[in-house]
N, C-alpha and C. Protein backbone atom coordinates (compact mmCIF):
# COMPACT_ATOMS: atom_id res chain seq x y z
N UNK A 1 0.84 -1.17 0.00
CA UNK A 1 0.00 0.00 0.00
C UNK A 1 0.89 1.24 0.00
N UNK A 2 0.64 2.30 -0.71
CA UNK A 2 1.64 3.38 -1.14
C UNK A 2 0.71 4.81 0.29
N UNK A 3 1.56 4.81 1.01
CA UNK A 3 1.50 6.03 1.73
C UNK A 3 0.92 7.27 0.80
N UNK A 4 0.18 7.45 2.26
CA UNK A 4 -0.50 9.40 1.25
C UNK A 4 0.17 10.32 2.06
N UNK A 5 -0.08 11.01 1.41
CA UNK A 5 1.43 12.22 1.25
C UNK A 5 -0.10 13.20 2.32
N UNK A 6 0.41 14.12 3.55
CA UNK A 6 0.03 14.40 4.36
C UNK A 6 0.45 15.55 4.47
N UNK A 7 -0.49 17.35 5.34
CA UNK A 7 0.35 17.92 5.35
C UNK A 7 1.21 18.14 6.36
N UNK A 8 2.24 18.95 6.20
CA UNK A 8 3.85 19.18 7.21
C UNK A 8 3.09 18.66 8.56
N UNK A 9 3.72 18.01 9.60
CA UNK A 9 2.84 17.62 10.49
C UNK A 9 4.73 17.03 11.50
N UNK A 10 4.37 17.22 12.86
CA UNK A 10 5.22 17.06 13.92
C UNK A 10 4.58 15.86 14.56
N UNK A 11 5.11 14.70 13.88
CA UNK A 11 4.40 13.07 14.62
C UNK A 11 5.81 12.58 15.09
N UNK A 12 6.52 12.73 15.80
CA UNK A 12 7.76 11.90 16.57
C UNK A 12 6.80 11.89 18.45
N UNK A 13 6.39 10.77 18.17
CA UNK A 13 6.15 10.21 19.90
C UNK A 13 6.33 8.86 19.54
N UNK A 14 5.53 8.20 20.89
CA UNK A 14 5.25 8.56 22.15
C UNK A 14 6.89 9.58 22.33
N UNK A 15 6.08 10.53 23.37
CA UNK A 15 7.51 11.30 24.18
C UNK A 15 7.08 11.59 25.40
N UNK A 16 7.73 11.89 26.59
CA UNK A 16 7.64 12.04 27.75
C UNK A 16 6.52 13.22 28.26
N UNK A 17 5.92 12.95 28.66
CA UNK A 17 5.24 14.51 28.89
C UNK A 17 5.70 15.08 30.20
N UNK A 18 7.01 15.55 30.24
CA UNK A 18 8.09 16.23 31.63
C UNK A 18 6.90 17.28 32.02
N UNK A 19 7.31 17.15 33.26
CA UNK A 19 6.55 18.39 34.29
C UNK A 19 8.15 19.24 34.22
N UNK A 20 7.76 20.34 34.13
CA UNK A 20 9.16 21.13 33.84
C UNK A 20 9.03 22.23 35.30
N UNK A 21 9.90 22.01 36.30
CA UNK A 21 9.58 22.88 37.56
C UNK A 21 9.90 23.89 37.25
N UNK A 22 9.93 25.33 37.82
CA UNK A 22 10.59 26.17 37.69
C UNK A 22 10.74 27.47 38.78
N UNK A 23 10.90 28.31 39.33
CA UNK A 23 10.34 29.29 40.39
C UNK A 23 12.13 30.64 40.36
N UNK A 24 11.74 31.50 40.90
CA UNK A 24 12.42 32.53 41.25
C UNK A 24 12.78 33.18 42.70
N UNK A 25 12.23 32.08 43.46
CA UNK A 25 12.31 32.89 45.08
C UNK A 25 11.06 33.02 45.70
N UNK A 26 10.18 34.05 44.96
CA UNK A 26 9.15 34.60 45.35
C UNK A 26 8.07 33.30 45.08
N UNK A 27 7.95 32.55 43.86
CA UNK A 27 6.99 31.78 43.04
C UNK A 27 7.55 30.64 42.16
N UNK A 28 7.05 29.87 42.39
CA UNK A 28 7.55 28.67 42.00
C UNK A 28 6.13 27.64 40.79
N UNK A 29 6.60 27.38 39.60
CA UNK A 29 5.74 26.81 38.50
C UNK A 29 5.93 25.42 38.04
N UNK A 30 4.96 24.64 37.84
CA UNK A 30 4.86 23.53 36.47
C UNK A 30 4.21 23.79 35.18
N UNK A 31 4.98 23.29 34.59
CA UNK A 31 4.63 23.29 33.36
C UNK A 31 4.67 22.12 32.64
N UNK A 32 3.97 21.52 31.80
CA UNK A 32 3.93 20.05 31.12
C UNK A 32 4.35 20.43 29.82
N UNK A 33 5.24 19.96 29.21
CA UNK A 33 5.96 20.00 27.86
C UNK A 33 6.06 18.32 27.43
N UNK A 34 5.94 18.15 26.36
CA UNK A 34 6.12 17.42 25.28
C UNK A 34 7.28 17.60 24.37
N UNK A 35 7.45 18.58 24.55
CA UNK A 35 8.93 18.82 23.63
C UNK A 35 9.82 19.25 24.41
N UNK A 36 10.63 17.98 24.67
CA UNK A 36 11.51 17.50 26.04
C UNK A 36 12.03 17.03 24.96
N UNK A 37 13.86 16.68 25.18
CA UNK A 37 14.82 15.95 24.40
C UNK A 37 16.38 16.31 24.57
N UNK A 38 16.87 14.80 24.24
CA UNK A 38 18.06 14.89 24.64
C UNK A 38 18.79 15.79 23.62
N UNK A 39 19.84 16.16 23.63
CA UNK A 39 20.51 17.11 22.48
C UNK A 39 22.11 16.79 22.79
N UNK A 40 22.52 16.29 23.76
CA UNK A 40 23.96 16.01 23.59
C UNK A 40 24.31 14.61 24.59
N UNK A 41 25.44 13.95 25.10
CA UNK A 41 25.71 13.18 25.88
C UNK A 41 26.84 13.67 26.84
N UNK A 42 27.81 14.35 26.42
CA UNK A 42 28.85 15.00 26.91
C UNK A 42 29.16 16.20 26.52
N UNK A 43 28.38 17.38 26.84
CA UNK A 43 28.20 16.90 28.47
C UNK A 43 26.49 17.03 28.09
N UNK A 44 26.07 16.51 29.53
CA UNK A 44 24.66 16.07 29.04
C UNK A 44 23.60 16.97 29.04
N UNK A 45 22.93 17.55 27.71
CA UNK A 45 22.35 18.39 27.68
C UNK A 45 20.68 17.87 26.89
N UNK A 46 19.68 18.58 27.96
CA UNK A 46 18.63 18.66 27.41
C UNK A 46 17.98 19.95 26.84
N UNK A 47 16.91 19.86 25.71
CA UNK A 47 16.19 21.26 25.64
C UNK A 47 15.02 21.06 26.03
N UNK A 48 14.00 21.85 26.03
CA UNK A 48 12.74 22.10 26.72
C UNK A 48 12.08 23.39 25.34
N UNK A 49 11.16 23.40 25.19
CA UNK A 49 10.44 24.02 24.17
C UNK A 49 9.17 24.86 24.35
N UNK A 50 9.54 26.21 25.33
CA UNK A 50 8.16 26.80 26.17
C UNK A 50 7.94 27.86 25.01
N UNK A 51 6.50 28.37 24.75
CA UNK A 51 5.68 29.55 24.61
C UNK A 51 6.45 30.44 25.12
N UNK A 52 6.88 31.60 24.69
CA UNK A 52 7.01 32.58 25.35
C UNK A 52 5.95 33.26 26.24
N UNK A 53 4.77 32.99 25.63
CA UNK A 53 3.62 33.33 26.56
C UNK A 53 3.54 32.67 27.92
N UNK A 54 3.75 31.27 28.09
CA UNK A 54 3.38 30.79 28.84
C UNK A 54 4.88 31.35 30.37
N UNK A 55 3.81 30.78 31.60
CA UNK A 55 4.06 31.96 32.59
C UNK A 55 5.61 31.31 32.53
N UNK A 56 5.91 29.86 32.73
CA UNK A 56 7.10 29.37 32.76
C UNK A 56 8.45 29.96 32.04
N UNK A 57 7.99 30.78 30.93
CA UNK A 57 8.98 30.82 30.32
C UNK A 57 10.10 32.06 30.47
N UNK A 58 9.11 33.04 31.37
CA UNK A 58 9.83 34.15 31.75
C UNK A 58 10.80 33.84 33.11
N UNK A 59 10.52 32.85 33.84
CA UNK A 59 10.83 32.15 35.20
C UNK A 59 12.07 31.56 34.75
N UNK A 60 11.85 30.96 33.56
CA UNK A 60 13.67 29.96 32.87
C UNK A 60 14.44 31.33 32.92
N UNK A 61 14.02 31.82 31.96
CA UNK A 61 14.26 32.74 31.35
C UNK A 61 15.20 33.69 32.04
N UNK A 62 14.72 34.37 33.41
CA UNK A 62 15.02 35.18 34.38
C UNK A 62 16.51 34.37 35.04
N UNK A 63 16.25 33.04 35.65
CA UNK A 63 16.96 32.41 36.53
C UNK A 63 17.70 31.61 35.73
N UNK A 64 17.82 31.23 34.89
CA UNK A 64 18.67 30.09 33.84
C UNK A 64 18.33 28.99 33.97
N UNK A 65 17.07 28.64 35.25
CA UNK A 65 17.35 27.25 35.64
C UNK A 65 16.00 26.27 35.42
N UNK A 66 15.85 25.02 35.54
CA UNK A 66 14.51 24.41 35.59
C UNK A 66 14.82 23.10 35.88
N UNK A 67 13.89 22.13 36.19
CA UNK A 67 13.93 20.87 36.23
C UNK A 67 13.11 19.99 35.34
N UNK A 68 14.11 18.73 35.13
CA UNK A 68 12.71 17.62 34.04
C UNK A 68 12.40 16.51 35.20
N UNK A 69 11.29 16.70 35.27
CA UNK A 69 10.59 15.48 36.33
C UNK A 69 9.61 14.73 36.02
N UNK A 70 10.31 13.63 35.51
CA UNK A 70 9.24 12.13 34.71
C UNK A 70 8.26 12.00 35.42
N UNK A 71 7.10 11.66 35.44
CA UNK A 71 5.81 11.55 35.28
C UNK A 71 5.28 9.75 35.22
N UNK A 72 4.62 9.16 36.03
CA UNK A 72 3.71 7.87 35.94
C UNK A 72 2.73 8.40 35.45
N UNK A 73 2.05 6.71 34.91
CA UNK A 73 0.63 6.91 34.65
C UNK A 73 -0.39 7.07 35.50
N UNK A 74 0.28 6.90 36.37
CA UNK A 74 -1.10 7.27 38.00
C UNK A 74 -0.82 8.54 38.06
N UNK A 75 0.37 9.59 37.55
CA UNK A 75 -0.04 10.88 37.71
C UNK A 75 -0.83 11.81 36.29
N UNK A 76 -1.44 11.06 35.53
CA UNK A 76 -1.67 11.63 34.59
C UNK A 76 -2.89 12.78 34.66
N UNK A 77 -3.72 12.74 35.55
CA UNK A 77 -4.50 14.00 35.57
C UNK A 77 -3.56 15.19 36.36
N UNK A 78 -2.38 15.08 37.20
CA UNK A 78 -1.30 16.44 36.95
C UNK A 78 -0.76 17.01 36.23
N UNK A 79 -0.34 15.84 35.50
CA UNK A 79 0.15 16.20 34.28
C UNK A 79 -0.36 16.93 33.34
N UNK A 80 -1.67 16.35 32.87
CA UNK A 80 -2.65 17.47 32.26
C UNK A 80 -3.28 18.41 32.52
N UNK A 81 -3.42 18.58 34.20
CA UNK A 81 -3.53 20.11 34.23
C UNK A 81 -2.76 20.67 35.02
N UNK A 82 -1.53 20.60 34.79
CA UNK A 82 -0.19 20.80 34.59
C UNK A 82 0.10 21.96 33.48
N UNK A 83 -0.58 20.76 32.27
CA UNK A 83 -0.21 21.76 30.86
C UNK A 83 -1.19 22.12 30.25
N UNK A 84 -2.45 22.51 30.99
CA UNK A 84 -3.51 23.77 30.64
C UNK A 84 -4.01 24.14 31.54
N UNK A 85 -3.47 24.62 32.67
CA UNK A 85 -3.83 26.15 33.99
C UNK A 85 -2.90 26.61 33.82
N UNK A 86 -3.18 27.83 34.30
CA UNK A 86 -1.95 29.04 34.05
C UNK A 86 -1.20 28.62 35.33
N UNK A 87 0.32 28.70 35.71
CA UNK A 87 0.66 29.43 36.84
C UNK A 87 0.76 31.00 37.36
N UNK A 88 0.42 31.44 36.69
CA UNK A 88 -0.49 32.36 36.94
C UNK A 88 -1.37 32.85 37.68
N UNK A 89 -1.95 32.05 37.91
CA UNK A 89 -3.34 31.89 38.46
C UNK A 89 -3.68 30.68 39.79
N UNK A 90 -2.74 29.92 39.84
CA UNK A 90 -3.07 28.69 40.91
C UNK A 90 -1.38 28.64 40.63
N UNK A 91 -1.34 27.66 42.34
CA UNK A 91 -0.64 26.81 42.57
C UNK A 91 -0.65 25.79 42.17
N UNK A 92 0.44 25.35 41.22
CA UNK A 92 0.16 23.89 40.88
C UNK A 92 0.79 22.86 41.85
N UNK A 93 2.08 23.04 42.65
CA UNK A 93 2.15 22.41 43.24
C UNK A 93 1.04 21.61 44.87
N UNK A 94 0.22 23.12 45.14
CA UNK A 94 -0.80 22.68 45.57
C UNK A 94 -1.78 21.95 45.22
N UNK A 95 -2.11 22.46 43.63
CA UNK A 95 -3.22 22.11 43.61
C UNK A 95 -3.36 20.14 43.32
N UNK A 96 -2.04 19.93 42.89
CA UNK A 96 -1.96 18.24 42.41
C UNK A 96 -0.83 17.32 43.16
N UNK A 97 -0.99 18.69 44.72
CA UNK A 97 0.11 17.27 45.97
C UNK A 97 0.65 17.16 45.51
N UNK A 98 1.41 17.97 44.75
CA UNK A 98 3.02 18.21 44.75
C UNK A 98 4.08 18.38 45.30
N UNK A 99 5.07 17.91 45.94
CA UNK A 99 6.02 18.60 46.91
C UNK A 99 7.33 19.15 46.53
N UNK A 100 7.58 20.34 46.45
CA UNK A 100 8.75 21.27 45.59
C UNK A 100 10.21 20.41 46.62
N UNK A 101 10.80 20.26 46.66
CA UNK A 101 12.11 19.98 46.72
C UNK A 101 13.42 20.57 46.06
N UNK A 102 14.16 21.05 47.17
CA UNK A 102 15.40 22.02 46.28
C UNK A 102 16.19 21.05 46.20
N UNK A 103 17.17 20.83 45.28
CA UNK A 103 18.18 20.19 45.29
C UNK A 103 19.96 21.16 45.36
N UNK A 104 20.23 21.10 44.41
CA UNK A 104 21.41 21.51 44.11
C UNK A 104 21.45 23.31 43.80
N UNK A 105 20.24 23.59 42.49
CA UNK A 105 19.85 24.56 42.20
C UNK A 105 19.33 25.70 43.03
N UNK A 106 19.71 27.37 42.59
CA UNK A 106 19.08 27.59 43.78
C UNK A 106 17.45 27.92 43.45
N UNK A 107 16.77 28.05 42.71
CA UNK A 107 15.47 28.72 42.15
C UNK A 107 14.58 27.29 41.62
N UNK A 108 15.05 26.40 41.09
CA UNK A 108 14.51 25.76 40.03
C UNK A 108 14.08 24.15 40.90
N UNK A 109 12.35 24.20 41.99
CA UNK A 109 12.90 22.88 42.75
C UNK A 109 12.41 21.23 42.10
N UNK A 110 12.73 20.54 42.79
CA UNK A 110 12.34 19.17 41.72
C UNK A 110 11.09 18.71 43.06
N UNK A 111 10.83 17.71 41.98
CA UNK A 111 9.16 17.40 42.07
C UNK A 111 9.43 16.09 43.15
N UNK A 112 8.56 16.56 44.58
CA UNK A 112 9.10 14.78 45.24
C UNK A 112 8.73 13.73 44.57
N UNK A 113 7.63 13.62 44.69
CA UNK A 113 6.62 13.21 43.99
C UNK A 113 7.09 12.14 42.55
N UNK A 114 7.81 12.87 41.79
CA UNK A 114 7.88 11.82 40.78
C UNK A 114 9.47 11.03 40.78
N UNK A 115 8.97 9.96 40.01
CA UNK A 115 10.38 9.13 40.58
C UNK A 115 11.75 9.09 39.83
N UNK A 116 12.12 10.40 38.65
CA UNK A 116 12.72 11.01 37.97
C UNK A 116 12.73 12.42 37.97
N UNK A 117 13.95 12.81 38.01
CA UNK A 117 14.50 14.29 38.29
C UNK A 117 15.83 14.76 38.14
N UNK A 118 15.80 15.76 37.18
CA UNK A 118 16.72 15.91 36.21
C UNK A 118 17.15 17.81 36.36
N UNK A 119 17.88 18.44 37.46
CA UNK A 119 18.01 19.42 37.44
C UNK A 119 19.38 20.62 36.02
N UNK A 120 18.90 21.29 35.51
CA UNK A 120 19.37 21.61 34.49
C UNK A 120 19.25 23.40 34.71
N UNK A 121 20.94 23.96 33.95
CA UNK A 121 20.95 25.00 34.23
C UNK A 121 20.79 25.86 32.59
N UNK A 122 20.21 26.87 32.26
CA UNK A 122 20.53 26.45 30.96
C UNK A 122 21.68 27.20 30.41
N UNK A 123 22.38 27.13 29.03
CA UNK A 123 23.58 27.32 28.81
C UNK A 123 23.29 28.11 27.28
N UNK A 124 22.02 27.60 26.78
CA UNK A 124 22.01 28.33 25.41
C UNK A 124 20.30 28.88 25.50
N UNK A 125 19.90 29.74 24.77
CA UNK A 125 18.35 29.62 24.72
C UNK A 125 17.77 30.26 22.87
N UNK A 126 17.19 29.90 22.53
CA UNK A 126 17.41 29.50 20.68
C UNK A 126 15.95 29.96 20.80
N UNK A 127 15.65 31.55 19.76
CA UNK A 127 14.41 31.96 19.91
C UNK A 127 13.98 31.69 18.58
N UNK A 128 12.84 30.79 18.39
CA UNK A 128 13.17 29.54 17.02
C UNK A 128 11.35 30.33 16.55
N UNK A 129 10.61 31.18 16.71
CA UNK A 129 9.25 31.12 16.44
C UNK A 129 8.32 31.45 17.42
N UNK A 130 7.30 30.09 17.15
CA UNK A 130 5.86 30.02 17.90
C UNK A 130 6.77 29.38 19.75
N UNK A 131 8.37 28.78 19.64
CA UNK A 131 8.44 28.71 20.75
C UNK A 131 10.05 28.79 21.04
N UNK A 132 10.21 29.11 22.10
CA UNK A 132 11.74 29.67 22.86
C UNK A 132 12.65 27.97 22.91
N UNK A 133 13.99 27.63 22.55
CA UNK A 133 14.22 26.55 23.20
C UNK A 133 15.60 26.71 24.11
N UNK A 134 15.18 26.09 25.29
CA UNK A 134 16.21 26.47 26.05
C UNK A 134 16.99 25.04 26.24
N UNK A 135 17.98 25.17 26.32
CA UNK A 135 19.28 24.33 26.51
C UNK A 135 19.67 24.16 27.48
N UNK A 136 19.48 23.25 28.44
CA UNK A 136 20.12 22.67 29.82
C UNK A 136 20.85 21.97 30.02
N UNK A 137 22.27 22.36 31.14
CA UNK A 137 22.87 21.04 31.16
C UNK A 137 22.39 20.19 32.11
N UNK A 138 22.73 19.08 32.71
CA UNK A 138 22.33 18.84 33.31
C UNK A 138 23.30 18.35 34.47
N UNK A 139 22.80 19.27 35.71
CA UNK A 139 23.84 19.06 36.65
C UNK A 139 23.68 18.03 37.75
N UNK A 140 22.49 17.30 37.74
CA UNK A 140 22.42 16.63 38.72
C UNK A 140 20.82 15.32 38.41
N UNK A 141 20.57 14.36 38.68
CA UNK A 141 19.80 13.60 38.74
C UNK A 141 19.50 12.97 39.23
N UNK A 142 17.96 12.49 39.89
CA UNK A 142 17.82 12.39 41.36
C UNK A 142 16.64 11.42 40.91
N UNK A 143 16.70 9.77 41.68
CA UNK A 143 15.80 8.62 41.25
C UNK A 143 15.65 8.33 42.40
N UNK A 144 14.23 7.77 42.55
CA UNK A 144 13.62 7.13 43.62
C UNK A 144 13.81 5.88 43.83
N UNK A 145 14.75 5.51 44.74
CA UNK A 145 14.80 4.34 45.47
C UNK A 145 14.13 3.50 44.84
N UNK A 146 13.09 3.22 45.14
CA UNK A 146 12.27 1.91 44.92
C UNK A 146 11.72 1.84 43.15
N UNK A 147 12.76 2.31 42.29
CA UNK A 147 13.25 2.00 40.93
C UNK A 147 14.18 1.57 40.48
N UNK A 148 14.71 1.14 41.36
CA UNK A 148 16.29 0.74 41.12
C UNK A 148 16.48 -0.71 41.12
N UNK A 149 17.30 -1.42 40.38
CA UNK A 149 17.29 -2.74 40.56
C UNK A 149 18.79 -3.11 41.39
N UNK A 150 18.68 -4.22 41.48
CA UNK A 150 20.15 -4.49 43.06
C UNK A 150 21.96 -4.02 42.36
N UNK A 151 21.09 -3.73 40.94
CA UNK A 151 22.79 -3.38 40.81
C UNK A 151 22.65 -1.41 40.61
N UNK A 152 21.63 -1.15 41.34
CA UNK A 152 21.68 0.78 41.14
C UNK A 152 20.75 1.13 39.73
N UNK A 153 20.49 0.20 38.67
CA UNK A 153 19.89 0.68 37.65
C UNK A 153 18.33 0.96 37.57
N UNK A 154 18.05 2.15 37.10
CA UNK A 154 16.62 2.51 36.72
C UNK A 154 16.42 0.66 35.97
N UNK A 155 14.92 0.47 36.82
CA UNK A 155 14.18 -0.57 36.26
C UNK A 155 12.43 0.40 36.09
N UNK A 156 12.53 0.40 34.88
CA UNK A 156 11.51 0.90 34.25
C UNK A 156 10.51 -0.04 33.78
N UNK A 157 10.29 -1.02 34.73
CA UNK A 157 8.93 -1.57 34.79
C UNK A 157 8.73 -1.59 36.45
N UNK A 158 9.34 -0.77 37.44
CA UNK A 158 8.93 -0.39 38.37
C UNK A 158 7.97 0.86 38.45
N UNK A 159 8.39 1.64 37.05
CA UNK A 159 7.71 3.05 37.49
C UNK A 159 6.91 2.99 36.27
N UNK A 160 6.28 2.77 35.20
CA UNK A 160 5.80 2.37 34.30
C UNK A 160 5.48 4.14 34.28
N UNK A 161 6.66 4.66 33.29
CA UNK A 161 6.19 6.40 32.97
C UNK A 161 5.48 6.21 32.38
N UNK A 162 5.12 7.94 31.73
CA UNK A 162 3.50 8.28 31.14
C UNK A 162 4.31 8.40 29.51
N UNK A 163 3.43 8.28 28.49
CA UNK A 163 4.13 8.78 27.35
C UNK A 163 3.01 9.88 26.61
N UNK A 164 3.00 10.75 25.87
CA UNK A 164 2.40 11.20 25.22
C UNK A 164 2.38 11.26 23.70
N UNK A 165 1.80 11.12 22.76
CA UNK A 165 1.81 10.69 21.07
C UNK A 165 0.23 11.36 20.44
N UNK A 166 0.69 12.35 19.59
CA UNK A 166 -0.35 13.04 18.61
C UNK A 166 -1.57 13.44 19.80
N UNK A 167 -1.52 14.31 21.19
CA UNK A 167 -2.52 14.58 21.77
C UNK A 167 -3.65 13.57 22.46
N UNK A 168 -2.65 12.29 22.59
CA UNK A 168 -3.25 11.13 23.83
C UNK A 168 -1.73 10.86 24.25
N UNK A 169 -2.48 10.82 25.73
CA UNK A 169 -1.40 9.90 26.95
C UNK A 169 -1.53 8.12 26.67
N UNK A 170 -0.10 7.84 27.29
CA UNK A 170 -0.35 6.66 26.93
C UNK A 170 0.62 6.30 28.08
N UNK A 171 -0.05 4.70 28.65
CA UNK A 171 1.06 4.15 29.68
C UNK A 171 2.23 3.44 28.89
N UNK A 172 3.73 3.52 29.43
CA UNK A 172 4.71 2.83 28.51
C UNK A 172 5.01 1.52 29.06
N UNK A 173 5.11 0.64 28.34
CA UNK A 173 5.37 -0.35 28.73
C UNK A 173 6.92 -1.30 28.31
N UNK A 174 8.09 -1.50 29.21
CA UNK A 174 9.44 -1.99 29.00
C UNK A 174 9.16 -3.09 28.21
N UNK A 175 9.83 -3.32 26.97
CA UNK A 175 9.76 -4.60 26.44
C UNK A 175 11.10 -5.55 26.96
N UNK A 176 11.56 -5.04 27.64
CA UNK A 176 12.94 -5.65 28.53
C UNK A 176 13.93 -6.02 27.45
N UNK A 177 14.09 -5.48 26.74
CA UNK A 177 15.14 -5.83 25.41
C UNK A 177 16.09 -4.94 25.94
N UNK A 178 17.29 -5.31 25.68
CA UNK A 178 18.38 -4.00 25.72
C UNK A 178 19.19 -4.05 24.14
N UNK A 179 19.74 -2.77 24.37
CA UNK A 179 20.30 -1.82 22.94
C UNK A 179 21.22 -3.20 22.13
N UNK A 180 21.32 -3.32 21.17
CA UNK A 180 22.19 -4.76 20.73
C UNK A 180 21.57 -6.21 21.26
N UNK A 181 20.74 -5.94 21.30
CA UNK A 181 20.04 -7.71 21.57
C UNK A 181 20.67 -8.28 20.87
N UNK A 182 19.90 -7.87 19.29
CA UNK A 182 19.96 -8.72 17.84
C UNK A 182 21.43 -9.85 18.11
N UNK A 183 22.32 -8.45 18.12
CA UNK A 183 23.74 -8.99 17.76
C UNK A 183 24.35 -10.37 18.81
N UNK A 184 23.82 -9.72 20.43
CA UNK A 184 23.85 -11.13 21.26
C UNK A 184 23.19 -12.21 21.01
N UNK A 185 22.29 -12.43 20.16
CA UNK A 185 21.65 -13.89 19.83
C UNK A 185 22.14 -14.68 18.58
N UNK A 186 23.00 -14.09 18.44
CA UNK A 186 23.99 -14.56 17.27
C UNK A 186 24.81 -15.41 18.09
């Protein structure tokens, strides 16, 4: 069957739907992004992809700093209104039993709550359009205990994250394969 030609369209998921923390002292925000991604390994850098409108982005913006904090599928109604209430207007950490946690950073706190946390300062910020992308390194990363398997490694069928793809959530599920299978069954 010959593919139909479609117009310009942004289909790369499932992708993470990060709660992106953020605050200045006075006020502290979430924000839910989808356009989360790695961009380097050494040293390890993520970007983040905010609205300039949206309240988060003046908060990066100001302080350099933010956090990526993975998300379960049992948190998925935070998540989503996460990423349509203003901070602005409500507390999100109130409003979805959230608990801010500082780590390393001084402005930017991580989420207790989820069992991935990824504090990032940013280093570049790329004003690309309809959205700002900011460039984080990442200085520190912080996993919940009871994800870990006996040798220290994230086991990601302990925390079964959230994924997001074309405007539905979706639960992810580990197919327990690792990178080079193929070649070990040879």
């Amino acid at each position: 069957m010959a593919k139909q030609k479609q117009p310009a369209q942004l289909l790369l998921g499932p992708v993470p739907p990060a709660l992106i923390a953020c605050g200045n002292g006075a006020q502290k925000n979430i924000i839910t992004l989808a356009w989360v991604g790695v961009v380097n390994s050494e040293p390890p850098l993520l970007s983040a992809a905010v609205r300039p409108s949206r309240h988060s982005h003046g908060l990066i913006r100001d302080t350099g700093e933010f956090t990526v904090n993975l998300a379960t599928a049992a948190q998925v109604e935070a998540v989503d209104g996460c990423g349509t209430l203003s901070g602005r207007e409500i507390d999100k950490f109130a409003r979805y039993g959230f608990t801010p946690v500082m780590g390393t950073l001084s402005h930017a706190p991580l989420i207790d709550e989820c069992p991935i946390s990824m504090e990032c300062r940013v280093e570049q910020t790329l004003e690309l359009g309809s959205h700002a992308l900011f460039i984080g390194r990442v200085v520190a990363t912080y996993v919940a205990p009871e994800i870990l398997d006996d040798r220290g490694r994230i086991d990601f069928n302990r925390c079964r994250l959230l994924g997001f793809c074309n405007g539905r959530y979706l639960e992810t599920l580990p197919l327990n394969l690792s990178l080079g299978y193929t070649l070990k069954r040879k």
